[in-house]
Protein backbone atom coordinates (compact mmCIF):
# COMPACT_ATOMS: atom_id res chain seq x y z
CA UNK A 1 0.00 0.00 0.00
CA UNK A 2 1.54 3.14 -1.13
CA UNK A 3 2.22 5.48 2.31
CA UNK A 4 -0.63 8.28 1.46
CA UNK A 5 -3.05 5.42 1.92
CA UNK A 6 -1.53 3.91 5.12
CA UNK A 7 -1.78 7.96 6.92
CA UNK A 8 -5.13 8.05 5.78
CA UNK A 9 -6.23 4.32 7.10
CA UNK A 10 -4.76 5.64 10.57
CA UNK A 11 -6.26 8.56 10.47
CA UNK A 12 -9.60 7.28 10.09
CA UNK A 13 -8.78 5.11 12.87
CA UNK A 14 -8.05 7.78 14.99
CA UNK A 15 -11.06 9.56 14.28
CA UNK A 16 -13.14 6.40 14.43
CA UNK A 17 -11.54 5.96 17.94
CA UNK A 18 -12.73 9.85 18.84
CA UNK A 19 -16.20 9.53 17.58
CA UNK A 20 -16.51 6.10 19.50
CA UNK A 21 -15.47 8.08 23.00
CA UNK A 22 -17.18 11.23 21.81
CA UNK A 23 -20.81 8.66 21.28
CA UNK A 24 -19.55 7.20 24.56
CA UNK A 25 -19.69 10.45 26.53
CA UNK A 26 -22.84 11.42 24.78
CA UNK A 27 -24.85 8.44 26.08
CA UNK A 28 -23.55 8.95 29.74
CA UNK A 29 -25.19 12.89 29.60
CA UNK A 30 -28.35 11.61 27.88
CA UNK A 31 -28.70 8.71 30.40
CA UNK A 32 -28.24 11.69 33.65
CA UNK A 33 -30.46 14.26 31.54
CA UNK A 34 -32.89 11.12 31.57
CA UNK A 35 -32.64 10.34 35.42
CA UNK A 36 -32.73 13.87 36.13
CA UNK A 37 -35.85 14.42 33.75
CA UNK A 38 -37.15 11.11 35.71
CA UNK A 39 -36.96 12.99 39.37
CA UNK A 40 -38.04 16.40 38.09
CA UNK A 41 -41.10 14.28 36.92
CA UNK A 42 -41.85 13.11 40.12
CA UNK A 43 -41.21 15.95 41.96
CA UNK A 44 -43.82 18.54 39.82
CA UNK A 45 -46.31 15.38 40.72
CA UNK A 46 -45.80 15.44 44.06
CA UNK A 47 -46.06 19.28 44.25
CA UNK A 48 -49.07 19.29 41.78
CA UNK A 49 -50.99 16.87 44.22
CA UNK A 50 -49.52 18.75 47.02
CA UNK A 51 -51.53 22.26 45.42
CA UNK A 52 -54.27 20.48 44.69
CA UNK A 53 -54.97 19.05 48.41
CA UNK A 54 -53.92 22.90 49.29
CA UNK A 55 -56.75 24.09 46.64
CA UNK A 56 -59.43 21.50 47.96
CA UNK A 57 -58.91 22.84 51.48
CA UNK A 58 -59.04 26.32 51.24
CA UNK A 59 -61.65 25.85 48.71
CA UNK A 60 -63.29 22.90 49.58
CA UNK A 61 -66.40 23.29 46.95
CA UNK A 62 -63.83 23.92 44.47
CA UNK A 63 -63.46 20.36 42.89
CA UNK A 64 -60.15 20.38 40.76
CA UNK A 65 -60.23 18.19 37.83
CA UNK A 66 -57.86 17.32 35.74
CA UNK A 67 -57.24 18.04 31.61
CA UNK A 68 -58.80 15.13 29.95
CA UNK A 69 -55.31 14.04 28.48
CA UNK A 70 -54.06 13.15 31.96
C-alpha cells in the first residue's frame, strides 16, 4: 500500500476511535439528563398533588379536575 493510503487508514482510525469516545460520553449525559428528567417528573407530581390538596382545602367546593389528556 503506497504510504498516502496507510496515513489516511490511521487517520480514520483515529477519528473512528474519537467519535466512538465522543458517542460514549454522549450516552452517559443523555442517560443523567434522563434520570434527572425522571426525578423532576416526580417531583412537579408530588407538588401538583400537594396544590391540589392545598386548593381542595381552602376551597373545599372547588373540585379540581384534571385536563382530559391526563
Amino acid at each position: 500500500m503506497p504510504q498516502d493510503h496507510e496515513e489516511r487508514i490511521e487517520q480514520l482510525e483515529i477519528d473512528l476511535a474519537h467519535a466512538g469516545r465522543t458517542i460514549e460520553e454522549l450516552n452517559g449525559v443523555v442517560v443523567e439528563q434522563g434520570k434527572q428528567i425522571d426525578r423532576l417528573t416526580r417531583l412537579l407530581d408530588k407538588m401538583t398533588d400537594q396544590v391540589e390538596e392545598l386548593a381542595e382545602q381552602v376551597l373545599p367546593s372547588h373540585h379540581v379536575e384534571k385536563p382530559p389528556h391526563y
